[in-house]
N, C-alpha and C. Protein backbone atom coordinates (compact mmCIF):
# COMPACT_ATOMS: atom_id res chain seq x y z
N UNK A 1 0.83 -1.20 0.00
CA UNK A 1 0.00 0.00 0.00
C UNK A 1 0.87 1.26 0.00
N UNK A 2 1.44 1.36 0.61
CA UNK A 2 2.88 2.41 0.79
C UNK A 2 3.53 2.47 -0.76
N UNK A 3 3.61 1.19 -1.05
CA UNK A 3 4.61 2.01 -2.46
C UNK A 3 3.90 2.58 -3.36
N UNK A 4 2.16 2.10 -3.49
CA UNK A 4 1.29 2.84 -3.95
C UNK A 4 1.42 4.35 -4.21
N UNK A 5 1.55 4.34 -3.09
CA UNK A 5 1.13 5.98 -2.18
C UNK A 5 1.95 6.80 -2.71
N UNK A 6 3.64 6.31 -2.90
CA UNK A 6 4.61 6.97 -3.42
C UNK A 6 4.77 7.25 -4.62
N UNK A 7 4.34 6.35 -5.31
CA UNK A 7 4.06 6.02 -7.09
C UNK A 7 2.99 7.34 -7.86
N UNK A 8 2.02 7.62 -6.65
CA UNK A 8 0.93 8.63 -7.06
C UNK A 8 1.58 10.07 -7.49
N UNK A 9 1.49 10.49 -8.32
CA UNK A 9 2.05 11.75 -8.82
C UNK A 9 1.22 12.66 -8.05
N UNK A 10 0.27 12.98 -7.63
CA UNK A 10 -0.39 13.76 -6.92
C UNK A 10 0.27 13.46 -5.26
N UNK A 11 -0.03 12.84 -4.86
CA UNK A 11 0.93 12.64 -3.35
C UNK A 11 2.41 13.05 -3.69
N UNK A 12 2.97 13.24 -4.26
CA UNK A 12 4.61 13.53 -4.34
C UNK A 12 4.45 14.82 -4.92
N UNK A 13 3.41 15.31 -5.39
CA UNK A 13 3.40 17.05 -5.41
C UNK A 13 2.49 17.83 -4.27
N UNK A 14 2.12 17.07 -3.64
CA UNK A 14 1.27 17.52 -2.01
C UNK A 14 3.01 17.16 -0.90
N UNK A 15 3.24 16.86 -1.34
CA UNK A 15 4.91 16.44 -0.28
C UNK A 15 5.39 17.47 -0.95
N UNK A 16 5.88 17.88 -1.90
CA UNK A 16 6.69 18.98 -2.82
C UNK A 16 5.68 20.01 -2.20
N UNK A 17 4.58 20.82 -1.84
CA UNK A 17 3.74 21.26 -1.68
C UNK A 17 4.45 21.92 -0.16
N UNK A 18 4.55 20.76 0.43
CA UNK A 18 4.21 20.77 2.22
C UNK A 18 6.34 21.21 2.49
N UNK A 19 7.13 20.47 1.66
CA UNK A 19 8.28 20.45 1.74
C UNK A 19 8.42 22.22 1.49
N UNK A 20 7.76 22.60 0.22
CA UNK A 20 8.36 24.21 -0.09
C UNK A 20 7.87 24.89 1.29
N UNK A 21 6.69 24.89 1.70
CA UNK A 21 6.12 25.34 2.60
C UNK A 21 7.50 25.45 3.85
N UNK A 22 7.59 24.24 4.35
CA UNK A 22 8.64 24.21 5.64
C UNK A 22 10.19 25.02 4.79
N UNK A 23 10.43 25.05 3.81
CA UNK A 23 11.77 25.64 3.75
C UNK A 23 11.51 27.24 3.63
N UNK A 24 10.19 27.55 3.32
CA UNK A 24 9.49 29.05 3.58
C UNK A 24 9.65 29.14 5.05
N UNK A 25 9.24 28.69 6.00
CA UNK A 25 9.22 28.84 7.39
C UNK A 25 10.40 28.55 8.06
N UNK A 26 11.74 27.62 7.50
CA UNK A 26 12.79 27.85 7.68
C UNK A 26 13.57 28.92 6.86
N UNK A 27 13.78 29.76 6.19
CA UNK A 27 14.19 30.80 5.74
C UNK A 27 13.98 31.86 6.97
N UNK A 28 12.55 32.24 7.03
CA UNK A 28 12.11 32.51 7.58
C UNK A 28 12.50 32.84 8.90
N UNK A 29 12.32 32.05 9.80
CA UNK A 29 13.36 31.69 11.08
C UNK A 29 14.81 31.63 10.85
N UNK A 30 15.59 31.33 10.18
CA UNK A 30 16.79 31.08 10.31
C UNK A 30 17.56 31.83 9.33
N UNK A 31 17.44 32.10 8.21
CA UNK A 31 18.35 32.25 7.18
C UNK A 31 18.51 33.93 7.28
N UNK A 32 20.36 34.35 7.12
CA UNK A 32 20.42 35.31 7.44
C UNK A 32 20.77 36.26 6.35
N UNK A 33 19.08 36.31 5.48
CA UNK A 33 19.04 37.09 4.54
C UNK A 33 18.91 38.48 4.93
N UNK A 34 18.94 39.96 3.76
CA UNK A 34 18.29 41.13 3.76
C UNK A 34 16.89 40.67 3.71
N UNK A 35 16.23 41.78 4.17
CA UNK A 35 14.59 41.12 4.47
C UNK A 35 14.15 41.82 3.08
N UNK A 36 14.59 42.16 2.11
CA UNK A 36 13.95 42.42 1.11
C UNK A 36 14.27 41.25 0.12
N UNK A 37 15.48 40.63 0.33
CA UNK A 37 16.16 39.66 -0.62
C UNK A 37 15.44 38.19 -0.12
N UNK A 38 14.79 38.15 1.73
CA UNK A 38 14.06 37.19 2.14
C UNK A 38 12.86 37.22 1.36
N UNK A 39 12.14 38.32 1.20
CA UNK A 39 10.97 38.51 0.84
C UNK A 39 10.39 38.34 -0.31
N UNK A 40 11.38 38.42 -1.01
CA UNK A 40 11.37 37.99 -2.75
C UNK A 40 11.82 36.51 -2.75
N UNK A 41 12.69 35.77 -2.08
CA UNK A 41 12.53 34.57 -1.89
C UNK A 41 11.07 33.91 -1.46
N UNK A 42 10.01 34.07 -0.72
CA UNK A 42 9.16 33.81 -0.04
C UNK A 42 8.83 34.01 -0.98
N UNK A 43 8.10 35.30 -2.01
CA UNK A 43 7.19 35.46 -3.04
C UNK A 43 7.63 34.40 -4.05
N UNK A 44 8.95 34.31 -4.89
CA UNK A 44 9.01 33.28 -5.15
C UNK A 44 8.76 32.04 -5.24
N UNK A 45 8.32 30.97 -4.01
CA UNK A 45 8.08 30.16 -4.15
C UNK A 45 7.06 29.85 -3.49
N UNK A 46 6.10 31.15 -3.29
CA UNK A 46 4.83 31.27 -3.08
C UNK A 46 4.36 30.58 -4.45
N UNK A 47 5.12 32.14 -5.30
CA UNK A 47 4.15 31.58 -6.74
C UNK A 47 4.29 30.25 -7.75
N UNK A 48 5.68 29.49 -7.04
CA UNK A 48 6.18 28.62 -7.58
C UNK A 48 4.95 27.14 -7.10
N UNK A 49 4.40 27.29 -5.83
CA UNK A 49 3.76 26.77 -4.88
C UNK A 49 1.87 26.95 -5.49
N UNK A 50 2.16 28.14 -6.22
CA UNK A 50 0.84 28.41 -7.01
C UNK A 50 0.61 27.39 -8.53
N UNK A 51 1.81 27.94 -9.07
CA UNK A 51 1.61 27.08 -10.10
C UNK A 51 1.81 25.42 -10.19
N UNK A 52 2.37 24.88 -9.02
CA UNK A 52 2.01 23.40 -8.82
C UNK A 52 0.46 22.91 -8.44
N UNK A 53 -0.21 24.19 -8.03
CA UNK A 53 -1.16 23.59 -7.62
C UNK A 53 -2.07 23.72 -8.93
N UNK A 54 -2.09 24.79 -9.89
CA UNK A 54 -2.30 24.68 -10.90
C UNK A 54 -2.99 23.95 -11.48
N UNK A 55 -1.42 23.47 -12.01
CA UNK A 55 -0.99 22.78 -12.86
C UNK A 55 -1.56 21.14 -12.51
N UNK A 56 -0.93 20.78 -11.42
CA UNK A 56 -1.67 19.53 -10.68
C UNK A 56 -3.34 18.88 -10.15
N UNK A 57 -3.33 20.00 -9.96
CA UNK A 57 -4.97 19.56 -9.05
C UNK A 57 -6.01 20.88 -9.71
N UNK A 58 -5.69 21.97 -10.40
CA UNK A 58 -6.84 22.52 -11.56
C UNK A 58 -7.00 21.75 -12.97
N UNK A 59 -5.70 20.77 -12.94
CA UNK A 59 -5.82 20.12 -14.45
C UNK A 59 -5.38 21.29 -15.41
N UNK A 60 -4.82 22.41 -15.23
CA UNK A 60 -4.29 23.39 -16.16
C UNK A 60 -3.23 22.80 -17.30
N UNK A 61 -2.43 21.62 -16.78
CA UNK A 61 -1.52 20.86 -17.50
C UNK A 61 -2.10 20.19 -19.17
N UNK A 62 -3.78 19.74 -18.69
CA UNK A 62 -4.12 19.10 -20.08
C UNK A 62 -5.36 20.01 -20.47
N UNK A 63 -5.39 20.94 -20.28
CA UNK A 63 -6.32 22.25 -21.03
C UNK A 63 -5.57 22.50 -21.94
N UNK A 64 -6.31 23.18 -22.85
CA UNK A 64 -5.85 23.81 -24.02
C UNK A 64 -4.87 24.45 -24.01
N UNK A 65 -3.82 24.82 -24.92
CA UNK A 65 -2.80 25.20 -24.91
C UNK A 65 -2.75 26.82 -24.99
N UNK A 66 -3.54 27.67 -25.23
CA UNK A 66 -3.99 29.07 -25.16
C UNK A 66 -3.88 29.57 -23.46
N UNK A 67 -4.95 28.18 -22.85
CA UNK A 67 -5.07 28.31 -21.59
C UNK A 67 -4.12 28.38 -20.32
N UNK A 68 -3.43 27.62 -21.34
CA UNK A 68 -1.81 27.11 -20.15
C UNK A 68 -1.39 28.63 -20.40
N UNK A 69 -1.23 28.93 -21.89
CA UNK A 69 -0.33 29.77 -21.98
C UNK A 69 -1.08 30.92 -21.35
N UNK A 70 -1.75 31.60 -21.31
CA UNK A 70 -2.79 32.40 -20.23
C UNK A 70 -2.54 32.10 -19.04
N UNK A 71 -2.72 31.59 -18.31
CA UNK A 71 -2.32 31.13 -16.82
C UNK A 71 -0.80 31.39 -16.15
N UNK A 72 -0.12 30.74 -17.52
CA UNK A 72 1.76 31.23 -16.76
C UNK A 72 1.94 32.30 -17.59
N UNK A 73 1.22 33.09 -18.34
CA UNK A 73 1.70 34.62 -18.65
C UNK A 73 1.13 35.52 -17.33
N UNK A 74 -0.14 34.78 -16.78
CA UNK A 74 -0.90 35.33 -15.61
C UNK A 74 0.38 35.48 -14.31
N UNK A 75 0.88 34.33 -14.28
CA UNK A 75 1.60 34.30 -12.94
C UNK A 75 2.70 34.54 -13.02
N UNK A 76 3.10 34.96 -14.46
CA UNK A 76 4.76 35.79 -14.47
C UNK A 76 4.65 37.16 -14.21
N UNK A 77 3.34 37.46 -14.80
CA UNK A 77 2.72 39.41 -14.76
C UNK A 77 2.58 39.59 -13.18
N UNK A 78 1.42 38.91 -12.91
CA UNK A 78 1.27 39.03 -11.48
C UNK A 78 2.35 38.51 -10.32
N UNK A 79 3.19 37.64 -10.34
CA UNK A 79 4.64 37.68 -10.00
C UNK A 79 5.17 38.78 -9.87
N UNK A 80 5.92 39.14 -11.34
CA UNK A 80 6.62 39.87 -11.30
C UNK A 80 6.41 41.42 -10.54
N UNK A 81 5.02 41.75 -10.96
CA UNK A 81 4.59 43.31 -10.24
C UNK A 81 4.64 42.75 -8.69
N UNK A 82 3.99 41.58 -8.27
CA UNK A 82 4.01 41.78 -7.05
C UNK A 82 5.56 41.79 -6.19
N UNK A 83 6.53 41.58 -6.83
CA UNK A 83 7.73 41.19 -6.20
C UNK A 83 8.52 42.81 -6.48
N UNK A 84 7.94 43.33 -7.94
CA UNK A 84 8.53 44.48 -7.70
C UNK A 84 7.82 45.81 -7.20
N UNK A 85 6.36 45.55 -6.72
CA UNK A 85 6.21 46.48 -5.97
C UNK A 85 6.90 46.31 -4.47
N UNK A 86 7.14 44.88 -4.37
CA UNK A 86 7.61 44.61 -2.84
C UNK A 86 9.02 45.19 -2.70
N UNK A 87 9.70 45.41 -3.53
CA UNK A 87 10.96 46.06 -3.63
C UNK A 87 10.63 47.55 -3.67
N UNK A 88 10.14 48.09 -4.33
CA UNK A 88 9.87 49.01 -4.56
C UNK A 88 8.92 50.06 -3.45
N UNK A 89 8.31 49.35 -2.35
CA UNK A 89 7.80 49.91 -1.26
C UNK A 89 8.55 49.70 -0.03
């Protein structure tokens, strides 16, 4: 049953999921970044954390190809402004 579990492509991107999460909360606590250079790390793999979920569990992966491409032009635009207003304020 276990190797099942591991085999599931959806369970090993809910672990990839939960894993980015804890290295967000270790950064966080520990890492002795500039808090603007932390902060753009965090947004980072916020949105990196967005588009797995996407991609995985919206089914964005086998939609139309317009759609995909809509979605990661969405989250590079909205990325990018949000990381550089975060610099920028």
């Amino acid at each position: 049953m276990m190797l099942n579990v591991a085999k599931d492509k959806l369970f090993l991107v809910l672990v990839a999921l939960l894993g980015i999460t804890m290295v967000s909360w270790l950064f966080i606590s520990s890492a002795n970044l500039e808090e603007k250079s932390l902060g753009v790390v965090i947004l980072l793999l916020a949105f990196f954390k967005v588009r797995l979920i996407a991609i995985h569990f919206m089914e964005t992966a086998m939609a139309h190809r317009l759609v995909r491409i809509a979605f990661e032009t969405w989250g590079a635009v909205v990325g990018g402004m949000m990381i550089l207003g975060y610099l920028m304020g």
